[in-house]
Protein backbone atom coordinates (compact mmCIF):
# COMPACT_ATOMS: atom_id res chain seq x y z
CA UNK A 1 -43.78 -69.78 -77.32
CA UNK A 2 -43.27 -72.97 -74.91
CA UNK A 3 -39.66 -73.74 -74.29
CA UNK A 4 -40.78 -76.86 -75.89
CA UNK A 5 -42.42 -75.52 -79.11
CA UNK A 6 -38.87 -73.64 -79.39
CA UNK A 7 -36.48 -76.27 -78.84
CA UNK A 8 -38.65 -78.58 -81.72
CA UNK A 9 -38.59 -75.56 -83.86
CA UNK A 10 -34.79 -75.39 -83.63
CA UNK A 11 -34.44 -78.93 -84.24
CA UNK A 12 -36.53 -78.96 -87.10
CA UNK A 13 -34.49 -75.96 -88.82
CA UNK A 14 -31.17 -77.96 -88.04
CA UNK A 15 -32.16 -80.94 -89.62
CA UNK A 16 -33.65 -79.27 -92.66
CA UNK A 17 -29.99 -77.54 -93.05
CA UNK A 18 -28.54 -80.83 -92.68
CA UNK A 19 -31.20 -82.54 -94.96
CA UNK A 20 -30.43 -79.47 -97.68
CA UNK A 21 -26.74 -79.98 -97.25
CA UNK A 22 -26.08 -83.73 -96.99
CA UNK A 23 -28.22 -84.18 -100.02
CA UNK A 24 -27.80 -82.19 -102.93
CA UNK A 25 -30.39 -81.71 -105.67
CA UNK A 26 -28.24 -83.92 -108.37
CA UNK A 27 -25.69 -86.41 -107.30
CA UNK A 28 -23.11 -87.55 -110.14
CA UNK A 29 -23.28 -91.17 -111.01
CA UNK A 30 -20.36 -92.91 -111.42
CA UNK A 31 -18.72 -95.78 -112.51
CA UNK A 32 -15.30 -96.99 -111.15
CA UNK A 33 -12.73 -99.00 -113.12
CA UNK A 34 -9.74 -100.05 -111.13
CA UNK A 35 -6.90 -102.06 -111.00
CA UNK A 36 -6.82 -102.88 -107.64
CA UNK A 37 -3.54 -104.91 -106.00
CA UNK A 38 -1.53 -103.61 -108.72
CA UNK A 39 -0.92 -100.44 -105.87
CA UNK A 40 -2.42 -100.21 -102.51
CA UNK A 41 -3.49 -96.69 -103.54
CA UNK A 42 -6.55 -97.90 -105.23
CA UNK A 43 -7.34 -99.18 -101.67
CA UNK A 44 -6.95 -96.15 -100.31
CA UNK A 45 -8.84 -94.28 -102.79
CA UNK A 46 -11.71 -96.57 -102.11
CA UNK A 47 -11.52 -96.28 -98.46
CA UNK A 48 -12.55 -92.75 -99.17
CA UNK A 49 -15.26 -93.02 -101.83
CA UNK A 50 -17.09 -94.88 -99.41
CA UNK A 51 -16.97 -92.54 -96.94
CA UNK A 52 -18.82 -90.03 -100.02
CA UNK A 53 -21.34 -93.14 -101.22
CA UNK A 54 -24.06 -91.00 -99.44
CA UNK A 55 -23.23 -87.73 -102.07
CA UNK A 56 -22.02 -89.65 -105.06
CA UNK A 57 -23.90 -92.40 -106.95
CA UNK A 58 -21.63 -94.96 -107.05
CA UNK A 59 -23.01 -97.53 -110.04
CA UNK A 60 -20.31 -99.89 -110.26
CA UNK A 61 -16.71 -100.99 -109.29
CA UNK A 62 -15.53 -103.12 -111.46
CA UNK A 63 -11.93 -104.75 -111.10
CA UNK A 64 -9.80 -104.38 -113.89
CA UNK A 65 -6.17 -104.93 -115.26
CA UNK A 66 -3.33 -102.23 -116.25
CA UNK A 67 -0.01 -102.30 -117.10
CA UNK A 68 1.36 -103.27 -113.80
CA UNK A 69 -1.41 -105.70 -113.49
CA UNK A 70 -2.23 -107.59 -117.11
CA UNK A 71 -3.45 -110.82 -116.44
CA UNK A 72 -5.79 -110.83 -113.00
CA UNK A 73 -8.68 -109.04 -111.58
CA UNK A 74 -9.58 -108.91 -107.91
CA UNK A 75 -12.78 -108.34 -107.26
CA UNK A 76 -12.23 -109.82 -103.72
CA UNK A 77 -10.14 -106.78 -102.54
CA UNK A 78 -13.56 -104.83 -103.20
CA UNK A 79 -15.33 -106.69 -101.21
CA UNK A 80 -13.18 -106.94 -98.49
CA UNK A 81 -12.79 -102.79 -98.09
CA UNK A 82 -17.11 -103.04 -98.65
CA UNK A 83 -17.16 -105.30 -95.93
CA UNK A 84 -14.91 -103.02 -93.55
CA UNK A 85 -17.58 -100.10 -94.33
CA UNK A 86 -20.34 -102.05 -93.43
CA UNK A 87 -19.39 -102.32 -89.82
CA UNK A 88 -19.05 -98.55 -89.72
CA UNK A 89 -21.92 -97.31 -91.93
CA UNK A 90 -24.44 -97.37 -88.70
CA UNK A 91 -22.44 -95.21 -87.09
CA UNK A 92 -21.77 -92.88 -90.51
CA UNK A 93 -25.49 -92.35 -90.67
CA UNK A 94 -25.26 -90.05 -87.43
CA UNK A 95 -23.63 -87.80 -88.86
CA UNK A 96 -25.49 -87.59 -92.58
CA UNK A 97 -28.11 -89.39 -94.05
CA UNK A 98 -27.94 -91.74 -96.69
CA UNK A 99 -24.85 -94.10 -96.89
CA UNK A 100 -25.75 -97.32 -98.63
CA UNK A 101 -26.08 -100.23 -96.98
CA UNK A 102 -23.50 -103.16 -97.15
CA UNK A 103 -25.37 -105.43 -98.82
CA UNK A 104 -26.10 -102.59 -102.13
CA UNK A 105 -22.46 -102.31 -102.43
CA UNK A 106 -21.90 -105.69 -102.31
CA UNK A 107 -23.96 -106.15 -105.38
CA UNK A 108 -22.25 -103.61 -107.72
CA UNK A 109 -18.90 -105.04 -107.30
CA UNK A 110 -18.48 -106.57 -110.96
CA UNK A 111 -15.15 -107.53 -112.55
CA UNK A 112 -13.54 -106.86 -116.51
CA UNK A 113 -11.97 -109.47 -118.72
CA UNK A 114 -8.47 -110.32 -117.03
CA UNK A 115 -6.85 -108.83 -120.37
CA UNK A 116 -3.93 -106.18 -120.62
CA UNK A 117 -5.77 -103.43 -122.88
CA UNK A 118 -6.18 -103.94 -126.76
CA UNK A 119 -6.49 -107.79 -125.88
CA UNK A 120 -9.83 -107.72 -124.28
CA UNK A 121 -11.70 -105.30 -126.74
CA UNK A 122 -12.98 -106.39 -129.78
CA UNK A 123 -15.87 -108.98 -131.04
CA UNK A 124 -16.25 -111.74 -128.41
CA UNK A 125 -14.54 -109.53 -125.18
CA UNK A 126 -17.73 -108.86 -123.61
CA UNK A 127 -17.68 -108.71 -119.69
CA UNK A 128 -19.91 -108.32 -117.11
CA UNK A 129 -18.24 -104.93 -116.68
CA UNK A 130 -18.34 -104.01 -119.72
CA UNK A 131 -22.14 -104.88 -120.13
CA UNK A 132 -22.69 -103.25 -117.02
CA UNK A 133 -21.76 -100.07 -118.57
CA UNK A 134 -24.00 -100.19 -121.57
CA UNK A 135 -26.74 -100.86 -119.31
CA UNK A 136 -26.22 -97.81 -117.12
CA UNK A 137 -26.00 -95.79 -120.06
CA UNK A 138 -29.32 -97.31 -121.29
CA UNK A 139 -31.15 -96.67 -117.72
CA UNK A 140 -33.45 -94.28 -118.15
CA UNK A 141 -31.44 -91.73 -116.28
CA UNK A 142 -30.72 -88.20 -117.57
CA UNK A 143 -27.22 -87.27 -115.68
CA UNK A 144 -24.34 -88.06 -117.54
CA UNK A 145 -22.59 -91.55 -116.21
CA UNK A 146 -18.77 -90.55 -115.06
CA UNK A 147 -16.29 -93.60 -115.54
CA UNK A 148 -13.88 -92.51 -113.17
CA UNK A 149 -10.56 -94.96 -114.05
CA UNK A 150 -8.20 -96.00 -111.89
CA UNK A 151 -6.28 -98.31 -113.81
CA UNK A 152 -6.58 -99.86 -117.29
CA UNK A 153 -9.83 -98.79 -119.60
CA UNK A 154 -10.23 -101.63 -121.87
CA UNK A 155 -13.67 -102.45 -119.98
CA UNK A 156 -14.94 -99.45 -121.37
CA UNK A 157 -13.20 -99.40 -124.65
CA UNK A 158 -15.01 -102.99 -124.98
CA UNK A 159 -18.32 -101.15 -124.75
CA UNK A 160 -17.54 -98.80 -126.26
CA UNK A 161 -16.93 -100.99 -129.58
CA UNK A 162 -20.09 -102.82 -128.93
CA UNK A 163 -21.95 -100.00 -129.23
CA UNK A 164 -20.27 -98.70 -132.49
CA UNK A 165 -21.09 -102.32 -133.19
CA UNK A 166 -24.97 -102.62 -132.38
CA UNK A 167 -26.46 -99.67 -132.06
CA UNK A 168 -27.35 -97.38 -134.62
CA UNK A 169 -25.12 -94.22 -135.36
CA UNK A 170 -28.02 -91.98 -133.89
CA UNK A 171 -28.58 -94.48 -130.78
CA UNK A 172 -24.69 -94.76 -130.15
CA UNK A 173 -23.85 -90.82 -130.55
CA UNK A 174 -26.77 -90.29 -127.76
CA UNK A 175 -25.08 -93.31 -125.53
CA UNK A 176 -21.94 -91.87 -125.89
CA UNK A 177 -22.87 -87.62 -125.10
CA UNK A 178 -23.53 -89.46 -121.33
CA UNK A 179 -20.57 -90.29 -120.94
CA UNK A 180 -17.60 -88.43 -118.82
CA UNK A 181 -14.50 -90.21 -118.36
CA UNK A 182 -11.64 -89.22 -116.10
CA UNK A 183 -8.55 -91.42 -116.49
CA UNK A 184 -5.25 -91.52 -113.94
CA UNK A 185 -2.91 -91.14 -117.14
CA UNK A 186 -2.87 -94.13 -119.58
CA UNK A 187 -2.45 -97.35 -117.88
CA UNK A 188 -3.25 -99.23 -120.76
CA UNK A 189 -3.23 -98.49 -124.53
CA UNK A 190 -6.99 -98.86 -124.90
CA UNK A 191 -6.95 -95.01 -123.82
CA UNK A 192 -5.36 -93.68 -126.57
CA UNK A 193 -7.84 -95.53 -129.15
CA UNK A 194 -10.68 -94.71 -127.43
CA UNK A 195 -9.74 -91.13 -127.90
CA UNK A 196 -9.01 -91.43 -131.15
CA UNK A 197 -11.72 -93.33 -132.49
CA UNK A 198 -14.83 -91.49 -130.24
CA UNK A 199 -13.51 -87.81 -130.51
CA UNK A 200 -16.66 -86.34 -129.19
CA UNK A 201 -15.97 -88.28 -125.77
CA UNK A 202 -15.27 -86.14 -123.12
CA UNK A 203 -12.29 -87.39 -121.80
CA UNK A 204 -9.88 -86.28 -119.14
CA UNK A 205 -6.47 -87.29 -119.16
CA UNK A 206 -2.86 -86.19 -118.52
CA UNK A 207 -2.11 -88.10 -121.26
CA UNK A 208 0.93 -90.78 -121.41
CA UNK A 209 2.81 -92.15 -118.98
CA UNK A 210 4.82 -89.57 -117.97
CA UNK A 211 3.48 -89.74 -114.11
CA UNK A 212 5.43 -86.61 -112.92
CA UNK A 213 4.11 -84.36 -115.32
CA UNK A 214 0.44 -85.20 -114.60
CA UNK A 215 -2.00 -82.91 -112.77
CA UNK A 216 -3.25 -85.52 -110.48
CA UNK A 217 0.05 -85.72 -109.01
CA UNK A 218 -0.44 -82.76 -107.04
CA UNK A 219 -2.54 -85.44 -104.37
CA UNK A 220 0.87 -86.84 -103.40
CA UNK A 221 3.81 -84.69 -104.59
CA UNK A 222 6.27 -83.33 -101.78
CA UNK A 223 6.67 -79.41 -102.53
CA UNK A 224 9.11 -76.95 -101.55
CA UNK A 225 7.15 -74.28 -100.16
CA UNK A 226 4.19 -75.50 -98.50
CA UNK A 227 3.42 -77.97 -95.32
CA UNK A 228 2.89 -81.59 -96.97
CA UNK A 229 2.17 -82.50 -93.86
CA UNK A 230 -1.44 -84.18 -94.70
CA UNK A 231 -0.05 -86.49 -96.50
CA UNK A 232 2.70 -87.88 -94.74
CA UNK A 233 2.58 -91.03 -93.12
CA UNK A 234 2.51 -90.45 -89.37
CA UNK A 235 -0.53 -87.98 -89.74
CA UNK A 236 -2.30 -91.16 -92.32
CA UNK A 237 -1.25 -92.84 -88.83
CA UNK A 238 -3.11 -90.72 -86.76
CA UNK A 239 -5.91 -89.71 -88.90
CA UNK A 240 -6.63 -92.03 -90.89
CA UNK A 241 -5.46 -95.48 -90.01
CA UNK A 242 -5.45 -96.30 -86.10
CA UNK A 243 -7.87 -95.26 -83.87
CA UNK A 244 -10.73 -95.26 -86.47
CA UNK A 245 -12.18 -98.89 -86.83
CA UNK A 246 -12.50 -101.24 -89.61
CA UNK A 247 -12.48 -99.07 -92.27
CA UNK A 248 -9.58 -97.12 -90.72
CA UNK A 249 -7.89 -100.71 -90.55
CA UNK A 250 -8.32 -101.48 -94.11
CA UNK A 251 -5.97 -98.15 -95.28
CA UNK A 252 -2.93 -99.95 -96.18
CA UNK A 253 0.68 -97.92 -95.69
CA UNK A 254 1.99 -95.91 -98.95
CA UNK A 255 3.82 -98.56 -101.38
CA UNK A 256 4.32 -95.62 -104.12
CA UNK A 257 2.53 -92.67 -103.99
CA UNK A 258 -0.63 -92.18 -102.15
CA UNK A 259 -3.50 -92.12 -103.43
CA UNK A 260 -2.67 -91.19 -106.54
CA UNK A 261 -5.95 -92.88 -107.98
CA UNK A 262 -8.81 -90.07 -106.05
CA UNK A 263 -8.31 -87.12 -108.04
CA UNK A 264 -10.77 -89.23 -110.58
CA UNK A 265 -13.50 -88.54 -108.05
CA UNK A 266 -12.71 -86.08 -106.13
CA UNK A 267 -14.46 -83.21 -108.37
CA UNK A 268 -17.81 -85.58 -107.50
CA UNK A 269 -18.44 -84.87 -104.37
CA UNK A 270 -20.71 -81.87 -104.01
CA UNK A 271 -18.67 -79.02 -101.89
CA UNK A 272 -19.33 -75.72 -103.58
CA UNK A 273 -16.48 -75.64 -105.27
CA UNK A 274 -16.73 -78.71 -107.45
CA UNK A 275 -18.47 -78.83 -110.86
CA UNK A 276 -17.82 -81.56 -112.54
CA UNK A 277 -19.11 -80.26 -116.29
CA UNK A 278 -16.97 -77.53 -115.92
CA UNK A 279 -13.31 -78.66 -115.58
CA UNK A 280 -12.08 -75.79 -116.78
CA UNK A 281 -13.32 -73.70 -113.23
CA UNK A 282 -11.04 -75.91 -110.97
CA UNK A 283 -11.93 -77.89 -107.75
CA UNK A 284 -11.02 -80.61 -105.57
CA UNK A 285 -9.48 -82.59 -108.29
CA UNK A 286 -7.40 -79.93 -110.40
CA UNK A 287 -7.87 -77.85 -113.26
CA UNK A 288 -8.07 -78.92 -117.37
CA UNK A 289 -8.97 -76.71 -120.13
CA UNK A 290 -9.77 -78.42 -123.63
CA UNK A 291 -6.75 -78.44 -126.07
CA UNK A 292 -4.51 -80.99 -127.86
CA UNK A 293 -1.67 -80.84 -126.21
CA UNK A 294 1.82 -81.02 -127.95
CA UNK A 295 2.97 -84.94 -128.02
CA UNK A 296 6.52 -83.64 -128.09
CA UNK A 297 6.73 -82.44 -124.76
CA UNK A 298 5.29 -86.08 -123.67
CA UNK A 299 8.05 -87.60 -121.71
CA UNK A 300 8.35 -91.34 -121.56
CA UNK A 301 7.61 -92.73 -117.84
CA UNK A 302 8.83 -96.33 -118.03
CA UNK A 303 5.80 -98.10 -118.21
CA UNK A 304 4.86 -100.93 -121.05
CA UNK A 305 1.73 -98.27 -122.77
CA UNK A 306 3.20 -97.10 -126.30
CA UNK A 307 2.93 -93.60 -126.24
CA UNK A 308 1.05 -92.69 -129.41
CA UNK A 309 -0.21 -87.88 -129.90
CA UNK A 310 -3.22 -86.79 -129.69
CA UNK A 311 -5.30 -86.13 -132.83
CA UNK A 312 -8.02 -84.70 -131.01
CA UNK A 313 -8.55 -81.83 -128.15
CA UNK A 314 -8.82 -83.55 -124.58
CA UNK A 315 -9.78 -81.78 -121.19
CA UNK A 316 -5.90 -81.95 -120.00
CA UNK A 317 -3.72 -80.13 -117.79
CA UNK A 318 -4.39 -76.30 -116.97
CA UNK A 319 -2.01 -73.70 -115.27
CA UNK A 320 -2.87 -72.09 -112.13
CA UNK A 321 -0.90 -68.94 -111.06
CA UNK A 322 -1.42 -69.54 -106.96
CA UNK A 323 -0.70 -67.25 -104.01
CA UNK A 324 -2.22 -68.97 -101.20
CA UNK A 325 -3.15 -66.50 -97.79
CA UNK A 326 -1.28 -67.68 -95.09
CA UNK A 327 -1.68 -67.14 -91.08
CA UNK A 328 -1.40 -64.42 -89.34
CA UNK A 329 -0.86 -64.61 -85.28
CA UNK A 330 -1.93 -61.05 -84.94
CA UNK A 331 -4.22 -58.06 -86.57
CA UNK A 332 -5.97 -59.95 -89.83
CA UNK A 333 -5.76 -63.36 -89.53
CA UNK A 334 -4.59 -64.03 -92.82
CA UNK A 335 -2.02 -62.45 -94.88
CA UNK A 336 -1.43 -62.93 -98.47
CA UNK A 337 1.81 -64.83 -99.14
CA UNK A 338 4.84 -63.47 -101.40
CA UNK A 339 5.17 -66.23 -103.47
CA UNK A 340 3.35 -67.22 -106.54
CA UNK A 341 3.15 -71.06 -107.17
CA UNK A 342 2.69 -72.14 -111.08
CA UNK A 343 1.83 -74.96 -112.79
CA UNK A 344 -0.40 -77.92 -113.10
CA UNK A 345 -0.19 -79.40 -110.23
CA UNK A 346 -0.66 -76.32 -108.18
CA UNK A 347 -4.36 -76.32 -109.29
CA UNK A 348 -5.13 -79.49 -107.31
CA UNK A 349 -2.76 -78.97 -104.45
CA UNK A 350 -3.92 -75.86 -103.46
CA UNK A 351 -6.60 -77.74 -102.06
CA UNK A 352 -5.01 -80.61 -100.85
CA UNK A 353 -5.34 -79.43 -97.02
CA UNK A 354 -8.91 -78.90 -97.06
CA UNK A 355 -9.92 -82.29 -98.59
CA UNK A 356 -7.43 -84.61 -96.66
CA UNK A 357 -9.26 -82.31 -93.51
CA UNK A 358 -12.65 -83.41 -94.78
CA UNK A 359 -11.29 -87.10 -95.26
CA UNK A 360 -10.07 -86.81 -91.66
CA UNK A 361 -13.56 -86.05 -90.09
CA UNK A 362 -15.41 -88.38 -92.19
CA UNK A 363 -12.93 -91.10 -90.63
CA UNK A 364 -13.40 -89.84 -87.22
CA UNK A 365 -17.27 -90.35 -88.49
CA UNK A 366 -16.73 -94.37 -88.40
CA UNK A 367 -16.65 -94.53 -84.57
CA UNK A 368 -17.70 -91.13 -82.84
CA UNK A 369 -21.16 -89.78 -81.96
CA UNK A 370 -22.25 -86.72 -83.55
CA UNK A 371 -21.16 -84.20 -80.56
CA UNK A 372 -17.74 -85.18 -80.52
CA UNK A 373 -16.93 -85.50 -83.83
CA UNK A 374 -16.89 -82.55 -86.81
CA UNK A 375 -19.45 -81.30 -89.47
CA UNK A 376 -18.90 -78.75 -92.12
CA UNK A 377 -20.04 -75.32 -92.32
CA UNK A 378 -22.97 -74.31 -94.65
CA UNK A 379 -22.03 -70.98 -96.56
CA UNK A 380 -25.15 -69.18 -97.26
CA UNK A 381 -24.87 -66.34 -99.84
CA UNK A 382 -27.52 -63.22 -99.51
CA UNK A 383 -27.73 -62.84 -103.67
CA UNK A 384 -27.42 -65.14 -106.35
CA UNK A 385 -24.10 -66.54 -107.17
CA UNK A 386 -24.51 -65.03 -110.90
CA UNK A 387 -24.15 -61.50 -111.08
CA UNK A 388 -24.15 -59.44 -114.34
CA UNK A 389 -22.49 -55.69 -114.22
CA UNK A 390 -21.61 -53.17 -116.47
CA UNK A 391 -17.50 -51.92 -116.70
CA UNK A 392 -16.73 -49.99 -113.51
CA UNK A 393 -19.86 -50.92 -111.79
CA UNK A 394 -19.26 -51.83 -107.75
CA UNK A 395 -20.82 -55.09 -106.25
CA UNK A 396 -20.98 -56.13 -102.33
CA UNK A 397 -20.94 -59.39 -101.60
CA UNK A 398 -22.39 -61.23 -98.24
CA UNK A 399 -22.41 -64.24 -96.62
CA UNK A 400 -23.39 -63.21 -93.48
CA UNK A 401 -25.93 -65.85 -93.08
CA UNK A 402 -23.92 -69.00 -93.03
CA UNK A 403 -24.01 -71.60 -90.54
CA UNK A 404 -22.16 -74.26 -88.55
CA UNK A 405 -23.84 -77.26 -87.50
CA UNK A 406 -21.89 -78.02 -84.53
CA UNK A 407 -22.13 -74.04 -83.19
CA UNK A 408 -18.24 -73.34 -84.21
CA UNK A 409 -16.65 -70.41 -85.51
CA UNK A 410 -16.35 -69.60 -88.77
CA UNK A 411 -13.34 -67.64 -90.87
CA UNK A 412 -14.70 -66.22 -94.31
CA UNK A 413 -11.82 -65.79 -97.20
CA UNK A 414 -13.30 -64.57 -100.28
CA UNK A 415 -10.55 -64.51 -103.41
CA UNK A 416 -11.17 -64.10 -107.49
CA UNK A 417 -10.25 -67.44 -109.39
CA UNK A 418 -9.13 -65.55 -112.37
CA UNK A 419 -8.13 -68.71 -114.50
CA UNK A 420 -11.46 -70.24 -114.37
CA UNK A 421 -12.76 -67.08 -115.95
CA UNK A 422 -12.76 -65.66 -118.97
CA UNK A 423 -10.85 -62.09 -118.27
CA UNK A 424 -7.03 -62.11 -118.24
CA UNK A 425 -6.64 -58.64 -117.06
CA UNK A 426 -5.79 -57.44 -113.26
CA UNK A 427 -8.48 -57.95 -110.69
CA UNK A 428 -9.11 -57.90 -107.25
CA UNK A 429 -11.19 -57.11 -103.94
CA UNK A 430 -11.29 -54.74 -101.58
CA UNK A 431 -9.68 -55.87 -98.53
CA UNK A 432 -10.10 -57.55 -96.16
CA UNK A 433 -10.67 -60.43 -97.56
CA UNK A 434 -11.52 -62.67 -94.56
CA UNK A 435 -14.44 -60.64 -93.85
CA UNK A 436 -18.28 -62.00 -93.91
CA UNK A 437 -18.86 -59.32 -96.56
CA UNK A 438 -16.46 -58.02 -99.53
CA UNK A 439 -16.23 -55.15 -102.25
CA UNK A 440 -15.53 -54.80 -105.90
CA UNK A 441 -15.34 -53.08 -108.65
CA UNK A 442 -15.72 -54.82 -112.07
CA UNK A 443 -12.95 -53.73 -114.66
CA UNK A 444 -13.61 -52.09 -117.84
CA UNK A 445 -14.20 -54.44 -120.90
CA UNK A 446 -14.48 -54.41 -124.38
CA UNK A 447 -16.43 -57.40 -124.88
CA UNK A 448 -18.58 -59.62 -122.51
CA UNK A 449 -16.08 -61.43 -119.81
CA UNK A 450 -16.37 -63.33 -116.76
CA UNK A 451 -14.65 -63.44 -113.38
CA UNK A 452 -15.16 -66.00 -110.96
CA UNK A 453 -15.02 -65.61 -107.17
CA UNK A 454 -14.49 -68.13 -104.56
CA UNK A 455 -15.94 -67.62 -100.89
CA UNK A 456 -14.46 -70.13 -98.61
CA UNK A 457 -15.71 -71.22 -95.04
CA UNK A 458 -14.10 -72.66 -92.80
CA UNK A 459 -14.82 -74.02 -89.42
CA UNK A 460 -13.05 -73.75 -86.35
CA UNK A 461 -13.60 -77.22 -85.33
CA UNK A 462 -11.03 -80.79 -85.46
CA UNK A 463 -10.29 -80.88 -87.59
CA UNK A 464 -10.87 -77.81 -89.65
CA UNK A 465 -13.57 -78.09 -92.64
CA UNK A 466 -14.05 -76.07 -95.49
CA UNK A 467 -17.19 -75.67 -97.93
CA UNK A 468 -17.44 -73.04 -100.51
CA UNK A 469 -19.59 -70.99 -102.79
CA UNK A 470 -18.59 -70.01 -106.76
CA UNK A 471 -19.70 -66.92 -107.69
CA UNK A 472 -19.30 -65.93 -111.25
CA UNK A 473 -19.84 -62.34 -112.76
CA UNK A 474 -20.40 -61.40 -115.97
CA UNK A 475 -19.17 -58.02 -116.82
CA UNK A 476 -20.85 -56.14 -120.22
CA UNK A 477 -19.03 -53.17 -121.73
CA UNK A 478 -21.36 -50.01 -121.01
């Protein structure tokens, strides 16, 4: 073979990895509801879903009100962070394919009624956002259509009651099974009575106002323990902010926490990990099991939502039992740490590094070429990611075959994600675990149970990126 027949061969394998990863065979649709200029965080969360707009389906972003901003909507601050994006996104599409153009954005920028909650939903309240979201469910479309809410809800509680209000109760209960919501606590009270008069919804919520207690939290929380570094300010400076054109320009500095409004999309973006029908397996943006939760361990926050229980089960906050595996400067590179971090926060935070990493490299995305900037790894599994085995039966798993786009190095930590399972006995592999292959033996069951394991991937590159592949067993009694 021709050293030119070979080198177009090559190039054609590389951009068919790249075309299989930067596109994946379903991207979630979604809706966003926020209440920008309340916080700059909702800026800074939408500095960073446009850097995904290539692997999520962004429908709509529709400026809303909350309880720290009742009476205005800015639809303007959209456009201005869509504007900054469209001087980068030629540059963007160098390194994946894809990104929207300025122009598309521009025209789903939309706006709800300037109304604090309750106020702007009922006969009359229509908006264009709230029409807007009755026509996306009506598009003949067969993914479900995520609202992910950064602020208030009433624009969805308004159509919401128009469709209780025009369609019939066969047409609305179909309208409504599309719909997944994920909410940044309440920040109106329109959440609370959407949830308790559609209690089929699927709804996501730390519910009330009592911030500190939420999952989503664990974006910005400062914890004793671990390096916060990735989300302090000078490396936002370094990373994020300066050096990285318009888009990098338009971050504004931390006013309260930051952003505490992107664990409502975070779970979109396709990595491996992430599935966003299953909250109950954990990803990017934490960990919720179905349950009503007890309204007398609701703290009151401060804000002016009336904090009202539950009378129905919600996807809400989930306990992770975390021992992270930590550097090692000599013999096995990683070492399993001593200490075992609990709670709900813990099941978003543990990841914290690895997306503010990929936020990083998307940034340095805006203004680099491909060769000097970073590109994920693609972990490639030799067997399907569902396995069935009987008690006591031994596995071998392999990943042997992944890749790198850029050539780099690649570390391999494989680890069981017993909480997003269904067995709640004692399990785990055969060390090491930072091999390309692992070992394991499933445990002895009395009924049909399931253990999840999580291969992570990581690139030696700048910074450092992670993807990941879920595999889940299912273990039958013999």
């Amino acid at each position: 073979m021709s050293r030119i027949k070979l080198l177009v061969l090559v190039l054609s394998i590389w951009f068919n990895i790249q075309n299989f990863y930067a596109q994946p065979n379903q991207k979630n649709r979604v809706v966003i509801l926020t209440d920008i200029e309340a916080d700059p965080d909702d800026t800074q969360s939408l500095v960073r879903l446009l850097l995904y707009a290539n692997q999520i389906d962004i429908k709509g972003i529709v400026a809303t009100t909350s309880c720290w901003h009742t009476e205005t909507v800015n639809p303007e601050s959209i456009v201005k962070v869509i504007n900054a994006y469209g001087k980068v996104q030629p540059n963007l599409l160098k390194h994946e394919e894809g990104f929207p153009k300025e122009e598309d954005l521009l025209k789903l920028v939309i706006s709800g009624l300037p109304k604090y909650g309750m106020t702007g939903v009922g006969d009359g309240m229509d908006s264009e956002g709230s029409e807007w979201i009755i026509r996306e469910l009506e598009a003949n479309d067969k993914r479900p259509l995520w609202v992910s809410v950064w602020g208030g809800v009433n624009t969805l509680a308004q159509s919401l009651h128009k469709i209780n209000k025009t369609k019939t109760k066969e047409e609305a209960k179909r309208l409504i099974s599309k719909l997944r919501v994920y909410t940044i606590s309440d920040q109106d009270d329109s959440g609370i009575w959407i949830r308790n008069n559609f209690p089929d919804l699927f709804y996501i919520v730390s519910p009330g106002d009592d911030y500190g207690s939420a999952t989503w939290t664990g974006i910005n929380g400062v914890f004793e323990g671990i390096d916060n570094k990735t989300i302090s300010n000078s490396w936002l400076a370094e990373h994020i902010q300066q050096g990285h054109g318009p888009l990098g320009a338009a971050y504004p500095d931390v006013s309260w926490g930051v952003e505490g409004d992107t664990p409502a999309f975070l779970s979109l973006i396709p990595n491996g990990l992430n599935n966003a029908e299953h909250p109950e397996w954990g990803g990017w943006g934490g960990r919720y099991i179905l349950y009503k939760p007890d309204f007398s361990k609701t703290k009151k926050g401060g804000s002016i939502v009336e904090i009202a229980p539950e009378t129905r089960p919600i996807w809400t906050n989930a306990v992770d039992n975390y021992i992270r595996f930590i550097p090692s400067e000599y013999g096995r590179n990683v070492k399993k740490d001593t200490t075992v971090f609990k709670g709900y926060k813990a099941t978003l935070w543990r990841w914290r590094d690895d997306f503010q990493h990929d936020f990083a490299a998307r940034m340095d995305w805006c203004t680099n070429s491909f060769e000097k900037a970073n590109h994920p790894p693609i972990p490639i599994l030799s067997h399907p990611d569902k396995i069935t085995l009987k008690s006591g039966e031994s596995f071998r798993l392999d990943a042997s075959n992944s890749t790198d786009p850029d050539g780099d190095n690649l570390t391999f930590l494989w680890f069981p994600y017993l909480e997003a399972g269904t067995y709640l006995g004692k399990f785990e592999l055969s060390q090491p675990e930072n091999a390309h292959t692992t070992h394991g033996v499933a445990p002895v069951v009395s009924k049909n149970e399931t253990i999840h394991i999580i291969l992570k991937v990581t690139d030696k590159g700048e910074p450092a990126l992670s993807r990941y592949k879920r595999i889940i067993i299912k273990i039958e009694p013999k």
